[in-house]
Protein backbone atom coordinates (compact mmCIF):
# COMPACT_ATOMS: atom_id res chain seq x y z
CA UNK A 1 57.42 -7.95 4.70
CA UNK A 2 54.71 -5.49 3.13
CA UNK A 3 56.08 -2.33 1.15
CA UNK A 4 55.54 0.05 3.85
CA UNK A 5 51.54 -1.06 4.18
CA UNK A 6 50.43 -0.51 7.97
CA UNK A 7 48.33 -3.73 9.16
CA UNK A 8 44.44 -1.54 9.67
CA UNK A 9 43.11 -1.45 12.56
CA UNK A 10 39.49 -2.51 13.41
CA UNK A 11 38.55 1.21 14.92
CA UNK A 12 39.56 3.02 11.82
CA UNK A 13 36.94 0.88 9.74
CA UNK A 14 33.58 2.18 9.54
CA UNK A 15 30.27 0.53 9.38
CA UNK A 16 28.35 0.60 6.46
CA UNK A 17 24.49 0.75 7.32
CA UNK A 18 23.21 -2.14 5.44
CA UNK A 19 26.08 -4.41 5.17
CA UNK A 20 26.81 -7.21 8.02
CA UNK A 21 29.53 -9.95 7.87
CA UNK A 22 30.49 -12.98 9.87
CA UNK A 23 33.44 -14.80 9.00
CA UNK A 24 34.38 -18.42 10.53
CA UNK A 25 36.80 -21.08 10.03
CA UNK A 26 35.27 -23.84 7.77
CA UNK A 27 37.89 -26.18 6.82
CA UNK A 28 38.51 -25.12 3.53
CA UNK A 29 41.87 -24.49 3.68
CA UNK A 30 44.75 -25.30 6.22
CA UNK A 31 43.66 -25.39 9.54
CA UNK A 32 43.87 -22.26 11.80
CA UNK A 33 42.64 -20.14 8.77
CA UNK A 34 39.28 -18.64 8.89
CA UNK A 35 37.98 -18.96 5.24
CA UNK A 36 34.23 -18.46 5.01
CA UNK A 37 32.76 -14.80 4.74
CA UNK A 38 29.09 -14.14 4.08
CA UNK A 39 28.16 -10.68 3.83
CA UNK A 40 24.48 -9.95 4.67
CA UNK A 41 22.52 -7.21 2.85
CA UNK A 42 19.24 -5.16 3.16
CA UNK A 43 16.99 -5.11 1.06
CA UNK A 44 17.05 -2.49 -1.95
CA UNK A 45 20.87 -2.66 -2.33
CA UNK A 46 22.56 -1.18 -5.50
CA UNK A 47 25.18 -3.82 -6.68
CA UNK A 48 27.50 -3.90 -9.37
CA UNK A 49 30.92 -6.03 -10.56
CA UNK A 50 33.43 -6.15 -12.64
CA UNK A 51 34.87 -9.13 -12.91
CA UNK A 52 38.02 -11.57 -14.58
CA UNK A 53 38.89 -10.87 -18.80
CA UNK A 54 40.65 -14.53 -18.71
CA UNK A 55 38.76 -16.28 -20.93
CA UNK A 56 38.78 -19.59 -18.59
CA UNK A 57 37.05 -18.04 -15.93
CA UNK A 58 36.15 -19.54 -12.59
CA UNK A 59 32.25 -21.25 -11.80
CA UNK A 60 31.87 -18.38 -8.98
CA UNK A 61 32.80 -15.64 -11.93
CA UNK A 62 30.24 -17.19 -14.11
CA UNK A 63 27.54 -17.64 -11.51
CA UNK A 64 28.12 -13.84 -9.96
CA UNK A 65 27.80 -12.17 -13.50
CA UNK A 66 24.47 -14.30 -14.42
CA UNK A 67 23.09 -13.58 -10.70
CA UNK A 68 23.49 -9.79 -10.70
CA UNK A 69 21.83 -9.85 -13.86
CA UNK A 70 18.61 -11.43 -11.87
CA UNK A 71 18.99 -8.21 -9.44
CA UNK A 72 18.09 -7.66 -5.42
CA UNK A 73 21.52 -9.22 -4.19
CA UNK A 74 20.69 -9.99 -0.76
CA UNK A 75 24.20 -11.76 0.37
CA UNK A 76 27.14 -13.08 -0.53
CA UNK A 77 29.22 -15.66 0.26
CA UNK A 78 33.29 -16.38 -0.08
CA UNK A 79 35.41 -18.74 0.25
CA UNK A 80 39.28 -18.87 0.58
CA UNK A 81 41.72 -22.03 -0.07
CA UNK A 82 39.70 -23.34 -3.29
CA UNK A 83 39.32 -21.20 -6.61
CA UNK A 84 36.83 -23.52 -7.91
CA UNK A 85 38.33 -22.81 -10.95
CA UNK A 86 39.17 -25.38 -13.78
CA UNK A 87 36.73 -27.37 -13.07
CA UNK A 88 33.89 -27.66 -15.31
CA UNK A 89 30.38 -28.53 -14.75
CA UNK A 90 30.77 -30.11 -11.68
CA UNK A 91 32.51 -26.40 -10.66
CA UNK A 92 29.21 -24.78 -11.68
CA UNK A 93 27.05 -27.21 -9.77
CA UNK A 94 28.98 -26.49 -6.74
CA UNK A 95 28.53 -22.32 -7.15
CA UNK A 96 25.57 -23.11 -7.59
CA UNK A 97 24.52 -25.22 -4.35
CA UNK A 98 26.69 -22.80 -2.15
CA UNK A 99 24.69 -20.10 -3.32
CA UNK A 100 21.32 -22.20 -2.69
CA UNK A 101 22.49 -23.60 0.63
CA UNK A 102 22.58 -19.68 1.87
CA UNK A 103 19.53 -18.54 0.12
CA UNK A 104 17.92 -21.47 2.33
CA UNK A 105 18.94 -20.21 5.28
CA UNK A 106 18.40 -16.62 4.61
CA UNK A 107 14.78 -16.92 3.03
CA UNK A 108 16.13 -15.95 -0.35
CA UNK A 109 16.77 -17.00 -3.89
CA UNK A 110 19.35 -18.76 -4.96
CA UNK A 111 20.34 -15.74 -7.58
CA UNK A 112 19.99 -12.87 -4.92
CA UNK A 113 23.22 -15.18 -3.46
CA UNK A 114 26.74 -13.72 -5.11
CA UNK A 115 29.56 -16.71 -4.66
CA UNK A 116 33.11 -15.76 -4.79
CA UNK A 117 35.82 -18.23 -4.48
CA UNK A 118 40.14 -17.74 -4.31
CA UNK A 119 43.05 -20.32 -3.66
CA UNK A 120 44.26 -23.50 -5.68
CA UNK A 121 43.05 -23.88 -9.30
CA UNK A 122 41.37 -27.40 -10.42
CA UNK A 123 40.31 -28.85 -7.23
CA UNK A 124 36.85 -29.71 -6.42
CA UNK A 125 35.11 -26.92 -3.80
CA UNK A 126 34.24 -28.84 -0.68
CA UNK A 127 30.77 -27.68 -0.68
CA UNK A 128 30.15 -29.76 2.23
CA UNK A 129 32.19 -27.73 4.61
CA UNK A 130 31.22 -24.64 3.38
CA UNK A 131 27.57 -25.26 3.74
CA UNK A 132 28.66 -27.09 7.61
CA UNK A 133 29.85 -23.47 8.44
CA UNK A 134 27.53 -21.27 7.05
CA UNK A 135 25.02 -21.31 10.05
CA UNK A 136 28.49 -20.26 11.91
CA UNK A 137 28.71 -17.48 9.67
CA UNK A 138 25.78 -16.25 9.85
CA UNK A 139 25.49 -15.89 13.35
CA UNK A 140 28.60 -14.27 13.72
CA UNK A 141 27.21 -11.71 10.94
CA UNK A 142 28.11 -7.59 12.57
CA UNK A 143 28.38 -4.48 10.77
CA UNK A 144 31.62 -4.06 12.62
CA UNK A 145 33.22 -7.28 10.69
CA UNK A 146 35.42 -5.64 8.06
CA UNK A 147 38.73 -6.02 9.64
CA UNK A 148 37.82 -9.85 10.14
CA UNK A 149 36.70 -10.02 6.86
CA UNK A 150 39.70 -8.94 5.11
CA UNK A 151 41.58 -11.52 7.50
CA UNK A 152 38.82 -14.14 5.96
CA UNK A 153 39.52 -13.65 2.64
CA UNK A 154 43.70 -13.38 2.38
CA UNK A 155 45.53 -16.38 1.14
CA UNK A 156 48.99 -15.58 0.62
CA UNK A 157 48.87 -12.06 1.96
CA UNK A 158 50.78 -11.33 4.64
CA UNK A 159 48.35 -9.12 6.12
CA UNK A 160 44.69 -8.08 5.86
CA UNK A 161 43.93 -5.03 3.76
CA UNK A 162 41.31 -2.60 4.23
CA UNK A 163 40.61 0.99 4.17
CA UNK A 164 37.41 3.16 4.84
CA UNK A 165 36.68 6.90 4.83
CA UNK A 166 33.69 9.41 5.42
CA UNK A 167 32.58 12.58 3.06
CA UNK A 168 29.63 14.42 2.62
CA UNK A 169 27.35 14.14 0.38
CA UNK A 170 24.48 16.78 0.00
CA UNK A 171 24.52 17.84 3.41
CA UNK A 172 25.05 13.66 4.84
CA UNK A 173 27.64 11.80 6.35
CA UNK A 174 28.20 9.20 3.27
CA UNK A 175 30.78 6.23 4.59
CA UNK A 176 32.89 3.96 2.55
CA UNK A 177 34.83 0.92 3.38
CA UNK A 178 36.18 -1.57 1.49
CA UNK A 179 38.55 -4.45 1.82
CA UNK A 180 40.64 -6.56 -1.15
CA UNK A 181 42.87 -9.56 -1.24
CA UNK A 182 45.71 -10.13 -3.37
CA UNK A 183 49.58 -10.55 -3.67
CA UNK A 184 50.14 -12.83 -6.66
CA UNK A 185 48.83 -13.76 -9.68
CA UNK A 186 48.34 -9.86 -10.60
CA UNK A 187 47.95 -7.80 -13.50
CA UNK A 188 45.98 -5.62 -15.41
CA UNK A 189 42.71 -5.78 -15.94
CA UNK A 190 42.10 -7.25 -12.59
CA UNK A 191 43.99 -10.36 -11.40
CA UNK A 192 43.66 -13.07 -8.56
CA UNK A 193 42.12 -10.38 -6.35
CA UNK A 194 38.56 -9.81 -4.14
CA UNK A 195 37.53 -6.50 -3.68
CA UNK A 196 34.50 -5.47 -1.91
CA UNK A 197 33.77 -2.00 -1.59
CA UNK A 198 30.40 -0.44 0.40
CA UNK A 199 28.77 2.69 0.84
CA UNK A 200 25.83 3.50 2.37
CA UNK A 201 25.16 6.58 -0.05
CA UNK A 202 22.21 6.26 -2.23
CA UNK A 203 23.22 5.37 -6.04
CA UNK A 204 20.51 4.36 -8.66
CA UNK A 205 20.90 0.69 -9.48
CA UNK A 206 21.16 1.48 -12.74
CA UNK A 207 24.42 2.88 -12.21
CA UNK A 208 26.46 0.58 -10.27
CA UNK A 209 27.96 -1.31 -13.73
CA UNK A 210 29.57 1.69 -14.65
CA UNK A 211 30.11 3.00 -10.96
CA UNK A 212 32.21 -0.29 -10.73
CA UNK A 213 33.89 -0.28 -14.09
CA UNK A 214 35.17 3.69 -13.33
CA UNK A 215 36.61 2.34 -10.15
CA UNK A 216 38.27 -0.78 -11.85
CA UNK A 217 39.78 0.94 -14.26
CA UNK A 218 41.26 3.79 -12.02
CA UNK A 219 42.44 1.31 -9.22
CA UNK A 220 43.16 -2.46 -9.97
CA UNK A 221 43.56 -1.88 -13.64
CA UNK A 222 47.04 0.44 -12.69
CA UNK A 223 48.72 -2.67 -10.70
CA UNK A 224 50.45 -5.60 -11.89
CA UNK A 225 52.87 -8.14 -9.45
CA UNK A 226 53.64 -10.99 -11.87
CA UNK A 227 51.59 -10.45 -15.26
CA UNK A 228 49.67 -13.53 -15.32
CA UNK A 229 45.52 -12.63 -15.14
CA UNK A 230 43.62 -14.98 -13.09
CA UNK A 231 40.88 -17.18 -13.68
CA UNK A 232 38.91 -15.33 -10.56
CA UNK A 233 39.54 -11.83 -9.96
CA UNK A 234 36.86 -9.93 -9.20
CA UNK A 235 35.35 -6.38 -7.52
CA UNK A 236 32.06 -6.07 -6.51
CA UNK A 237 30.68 -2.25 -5.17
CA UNK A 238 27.49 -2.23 -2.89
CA UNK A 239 25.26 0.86 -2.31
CA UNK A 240 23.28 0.36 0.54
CA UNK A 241 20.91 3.57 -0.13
CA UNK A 242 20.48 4.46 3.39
CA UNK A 243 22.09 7.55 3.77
CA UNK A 244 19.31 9.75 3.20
CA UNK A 245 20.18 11.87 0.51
CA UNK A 246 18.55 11.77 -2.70
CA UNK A 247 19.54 9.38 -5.17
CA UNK A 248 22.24 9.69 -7.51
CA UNK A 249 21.46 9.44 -11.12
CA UNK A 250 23.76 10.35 -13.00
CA UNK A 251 27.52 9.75 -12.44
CA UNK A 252 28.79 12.83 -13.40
CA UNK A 253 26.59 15.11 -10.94
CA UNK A 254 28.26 17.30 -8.22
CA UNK A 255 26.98 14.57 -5.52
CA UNK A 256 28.55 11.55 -7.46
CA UNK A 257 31.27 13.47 -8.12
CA UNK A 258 31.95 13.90 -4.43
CA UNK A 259 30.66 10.05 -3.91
CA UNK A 260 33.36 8.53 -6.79
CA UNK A 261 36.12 10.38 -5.68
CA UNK A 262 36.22 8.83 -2.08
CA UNK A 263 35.27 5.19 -3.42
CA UNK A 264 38.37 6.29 -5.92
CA UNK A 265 40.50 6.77 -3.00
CA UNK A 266 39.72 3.65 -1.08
CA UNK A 267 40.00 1.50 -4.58
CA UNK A 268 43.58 3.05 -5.19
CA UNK A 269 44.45 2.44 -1.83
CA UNK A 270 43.38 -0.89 -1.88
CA UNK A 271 44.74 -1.73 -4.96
CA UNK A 272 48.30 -0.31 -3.81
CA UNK A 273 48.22 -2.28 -1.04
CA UNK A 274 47.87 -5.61 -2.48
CA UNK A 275 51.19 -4.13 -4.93
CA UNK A 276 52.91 -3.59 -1.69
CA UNK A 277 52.26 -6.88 -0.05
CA UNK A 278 52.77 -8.29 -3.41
CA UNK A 279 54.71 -11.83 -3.34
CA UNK A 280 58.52 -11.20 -2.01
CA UNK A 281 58.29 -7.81 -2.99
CA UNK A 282 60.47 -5.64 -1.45
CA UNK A 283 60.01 -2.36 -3.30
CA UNK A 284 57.16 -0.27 -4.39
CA UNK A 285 57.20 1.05 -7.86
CA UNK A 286 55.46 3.97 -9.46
CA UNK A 287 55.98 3.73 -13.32
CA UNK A 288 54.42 7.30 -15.14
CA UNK A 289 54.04 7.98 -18.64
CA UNK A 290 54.03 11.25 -20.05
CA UNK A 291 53.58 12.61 -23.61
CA UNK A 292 51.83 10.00 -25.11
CA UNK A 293 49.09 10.54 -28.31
CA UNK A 294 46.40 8.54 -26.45
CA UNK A 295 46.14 7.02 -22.85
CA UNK A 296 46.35 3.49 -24.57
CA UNK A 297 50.10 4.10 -26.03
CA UNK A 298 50.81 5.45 -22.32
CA UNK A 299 49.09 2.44 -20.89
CA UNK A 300 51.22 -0.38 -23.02
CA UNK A 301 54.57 1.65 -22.59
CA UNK A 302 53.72 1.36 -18.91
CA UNK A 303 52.81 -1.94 -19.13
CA UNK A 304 55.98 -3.22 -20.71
CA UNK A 305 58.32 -1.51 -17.95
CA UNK A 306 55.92 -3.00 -15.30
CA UNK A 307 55.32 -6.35 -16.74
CA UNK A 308 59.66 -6.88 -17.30
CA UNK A 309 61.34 -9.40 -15.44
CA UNK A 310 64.35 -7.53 -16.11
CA UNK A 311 63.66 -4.49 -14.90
CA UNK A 312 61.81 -6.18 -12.19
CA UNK A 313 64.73 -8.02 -11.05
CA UNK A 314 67.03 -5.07 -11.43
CA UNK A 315 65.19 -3.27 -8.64
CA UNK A 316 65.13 -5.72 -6.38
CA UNK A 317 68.98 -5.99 -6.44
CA UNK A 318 69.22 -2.60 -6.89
CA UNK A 319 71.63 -2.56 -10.00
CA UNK A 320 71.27 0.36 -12.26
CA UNK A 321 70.84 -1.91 -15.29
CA UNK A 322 68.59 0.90 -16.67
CA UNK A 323 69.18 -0.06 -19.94
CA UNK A 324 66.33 -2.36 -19.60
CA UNK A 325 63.54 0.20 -19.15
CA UNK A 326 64.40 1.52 -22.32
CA UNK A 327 64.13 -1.83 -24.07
CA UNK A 328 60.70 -2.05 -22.35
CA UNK A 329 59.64 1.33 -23.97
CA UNK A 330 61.25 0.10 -26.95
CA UNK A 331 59.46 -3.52 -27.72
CA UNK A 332 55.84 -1.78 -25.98
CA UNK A 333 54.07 -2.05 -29.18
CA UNK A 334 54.78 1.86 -30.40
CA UNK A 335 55.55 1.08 -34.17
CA UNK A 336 56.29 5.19 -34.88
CA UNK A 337 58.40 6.32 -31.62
CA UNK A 338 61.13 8.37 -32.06
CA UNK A 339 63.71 7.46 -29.43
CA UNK A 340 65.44 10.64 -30.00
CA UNK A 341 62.74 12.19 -28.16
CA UNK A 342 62.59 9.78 -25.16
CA UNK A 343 63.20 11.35 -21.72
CA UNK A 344 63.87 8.66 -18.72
CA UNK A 345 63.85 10.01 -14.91
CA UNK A 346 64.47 7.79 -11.89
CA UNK A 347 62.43 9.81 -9.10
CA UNK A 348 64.75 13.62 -9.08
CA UNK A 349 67.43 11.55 -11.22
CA UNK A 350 67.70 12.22 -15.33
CA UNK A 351 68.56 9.13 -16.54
CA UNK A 352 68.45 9.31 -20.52
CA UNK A 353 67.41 12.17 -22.81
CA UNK A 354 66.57 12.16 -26.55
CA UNK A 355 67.16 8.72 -26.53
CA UNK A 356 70.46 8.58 -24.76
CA UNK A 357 72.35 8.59 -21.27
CA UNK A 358 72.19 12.28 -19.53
CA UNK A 359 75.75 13.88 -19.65
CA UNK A 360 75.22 14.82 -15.83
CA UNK A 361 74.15 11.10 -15.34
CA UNK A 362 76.54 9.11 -13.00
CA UNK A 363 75.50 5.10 -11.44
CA UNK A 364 75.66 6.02 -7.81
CA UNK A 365 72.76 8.38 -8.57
CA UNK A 366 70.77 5.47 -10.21
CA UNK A 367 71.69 3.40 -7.14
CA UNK A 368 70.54 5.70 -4.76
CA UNK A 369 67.31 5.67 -5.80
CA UNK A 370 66.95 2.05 -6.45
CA UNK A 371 67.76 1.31 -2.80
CA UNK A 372 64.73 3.34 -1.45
CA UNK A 373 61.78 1.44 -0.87
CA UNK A 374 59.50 3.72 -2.67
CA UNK A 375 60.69 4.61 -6.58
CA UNK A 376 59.15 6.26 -9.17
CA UNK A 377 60.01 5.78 -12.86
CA UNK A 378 58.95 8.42 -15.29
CA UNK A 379 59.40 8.20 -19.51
CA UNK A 380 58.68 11.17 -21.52
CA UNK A 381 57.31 9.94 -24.95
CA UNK A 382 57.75 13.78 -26.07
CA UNK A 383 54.44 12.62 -28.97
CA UNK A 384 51.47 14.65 -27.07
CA UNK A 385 50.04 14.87 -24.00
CA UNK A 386 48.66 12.14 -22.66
CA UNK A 387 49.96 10.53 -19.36
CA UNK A 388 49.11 6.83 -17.60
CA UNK A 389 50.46 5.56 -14.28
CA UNK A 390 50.75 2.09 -12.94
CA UNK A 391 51.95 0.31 -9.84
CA UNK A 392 54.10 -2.73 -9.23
CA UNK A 393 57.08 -4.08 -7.55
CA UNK A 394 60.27 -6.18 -8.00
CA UNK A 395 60.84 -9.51 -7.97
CA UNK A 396 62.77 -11.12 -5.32
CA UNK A 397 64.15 -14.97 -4.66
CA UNK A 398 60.81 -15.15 -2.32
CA UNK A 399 58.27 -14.55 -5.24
CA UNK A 400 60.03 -18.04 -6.88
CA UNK A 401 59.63 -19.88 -2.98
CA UNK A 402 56.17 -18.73 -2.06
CA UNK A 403 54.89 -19.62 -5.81
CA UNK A 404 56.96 -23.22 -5.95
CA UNK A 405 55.16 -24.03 -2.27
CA UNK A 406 52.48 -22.71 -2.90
CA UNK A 407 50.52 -26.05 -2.77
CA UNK A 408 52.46 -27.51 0.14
């Protein structure tokens, strides 16, 4: 069961003007499962990505970041149940003709098509049946699709994710909804996740890259499940320009500033979730840094704790084994700490200070906290003051079933 994630519900996800979806079952994956999504797209669209840093990335990966480059994406089009990943030229070819068999349909060009592709690594895509379903798809295309497009896109989540929200934006209603999949296969700089955000506010295209790489890097770049990046992660951020406010230019005016700080909030929130529905988890775990010279030394400490099977583990039984967090910040890459000046809290519990166990310390506190479903860990480096904060989860005998079935 999801880490305290409610399952969204259709009415609280609102339309973006611009942006229509239909999502079918193609045959892609097991039977039962819808796994096709196209999202449809006016015309004058801002678009931007970020995509996968594993160096053996996925056709769809490849063929998204050439096609934005071309410009005017008009649609996209996803499949669940085959990464298309590991699989060479033929894997390109494949992209390639998904993308083409839409464009075809739609009047476009192949490159205004973005293909995005999740599931089993080094199997060939079954282009066949997603081209036999797109017609399906695109008749079922409505603005009011999101919910069944998260649903679309989820392969071992347990449940769709998807969150939306409405601010103004000089003197306009400005929407934003976005949806994500995701539960294993997760780390740091993104991970076996899709996430689509849209907006209908009006951004310069020009601006979407970094638009995209600011939400990345505030969002799915704080969450890790298992450690392991994946070949096909990627987050793609539409601006439909229809709002009717004039255009943003620069990201740092009062208007963007209003603009990224909702998109912020539906990233985080979509990122969090796919932390909470992560594989088996059964906790939900906050780990801050505080104190650190730079953001990086904050990022690696919080990394290490995060990224720990033995810490990891230790929450999921809930043992106060706590000496493992402080290996973590020990082995995190900081050549010069000074453990003497190490401060370790458990939510309101002081755990360690200057390096060693609190004299008010005592286990039952420890294993009060560990039991909750919610738990934040905070380290003070005591070097400056920088601070970093990530999200993950335990690990739990279901993360080993789901990933050893996985195929089956």
């Amino acid at each position: 069961m999801p880490v305290n994630l409610p399952i969204p519900a259709a009415s609280s996800l609102h339309a973006v003007n611009g942006v229509r979806i239909g999502v079918v079952e193609a045959g892609i994956r097991k039977a039962g499962r819808k796994d096709l999504t196209v999202m449809l797209l006016d015309d004058g669209c801002s678009v931007g990505g970020v995509f996968t840093t594993n160096r053996f990335r996925a056709a769809p990966v490849q063929i998204c970041r050439n096609h934005l480059v071309a410009g005017n994406t008009r649609a996209v089009v996803i499949n669940t149940g085959n990464a298309n990943a590991g699989t060479g030229a033929d894997g390109l070819a494949r992209a390639t003709q998904s993308c083409a068999a839409l464009a075809k349909r739609l009047n476009l060009d192949a490159t205004q098509v973005l293909p995005f592709s999740t599931g089993v690594i080094m199997e060939q895509l079954p282009v066949d049946r997603i081209e036999a379903g797109l017609d399906a798809a695109i008749a079922d295309a409505r603005a009011d699709h999101w919910l069944k497009a998260a649903e679309g896109i989820m392969t071992t989540d347990t449940q769709p994710k998807a969150y939306s929200t409405q601010v103004v934006v000089e003197g306009r209603t400005v929407t934003v909804t976005g949806i994500s999949k995701g539960a294993g296969m997760i780390r740091p700089n993104m991970a076996t996740m899709l996430g689509f955000i849209a907006t209908d506010a009006c951004v310069a295209p020009s601006l979407m890259a970094a638009l995209a790489r600011e939400l990345a890097e505030g969002s799915f770049n704080r969450v890790t499940v298992d450690g392991d990046t994946s070949t096909n992660d990627s987050l793609l951020v539409i601006a439909t320009n229809k709002a009717g406010h004039a255009p943003i230019v620069d990201l740092q005016s009062p208007a963007a500033l209003v603009l990224k700080a909702a998109m912020l909030e539906v990233a985080r929130l979509l990122a969090q979730a796919i932390v909470r529905d992560g594989e088996g988890a059964t906790k939900f775990i906050t780990v801050q840094i505080d104190g650190g010279r730079t953001e990086e030394e904050c990022r690696k400490v919080a990394y290490a704790i995060a990224h720990s099977p033995l810490v990891k583990t230790a929450f999921f039984a809930s043992d106060p084994n706590l000496g493992r967090i402080l290996a973590a910040v020990g082995y995190a890459g900081i050549d010069d700490l000074d453990q003497g000046l190490i401060e370790l809290h458990l939510d309101d519990v002081h755990v360690a200070t200057q390096g060693g166990r609190h004299t008010a310390y005592r286990e039952e506190d420890g294993q009060r906290v560990m039991k909750q479903s919610e738990i934040t860990v905070r380290v003070g480096l005591g070097r400056g003051t920088a601070s970093q904060t990530v999200w993950t989860c335990d690990f739990s005998h279901d993360y080993v079933t789901i990933n050893a079935d996985y195929r089956s």
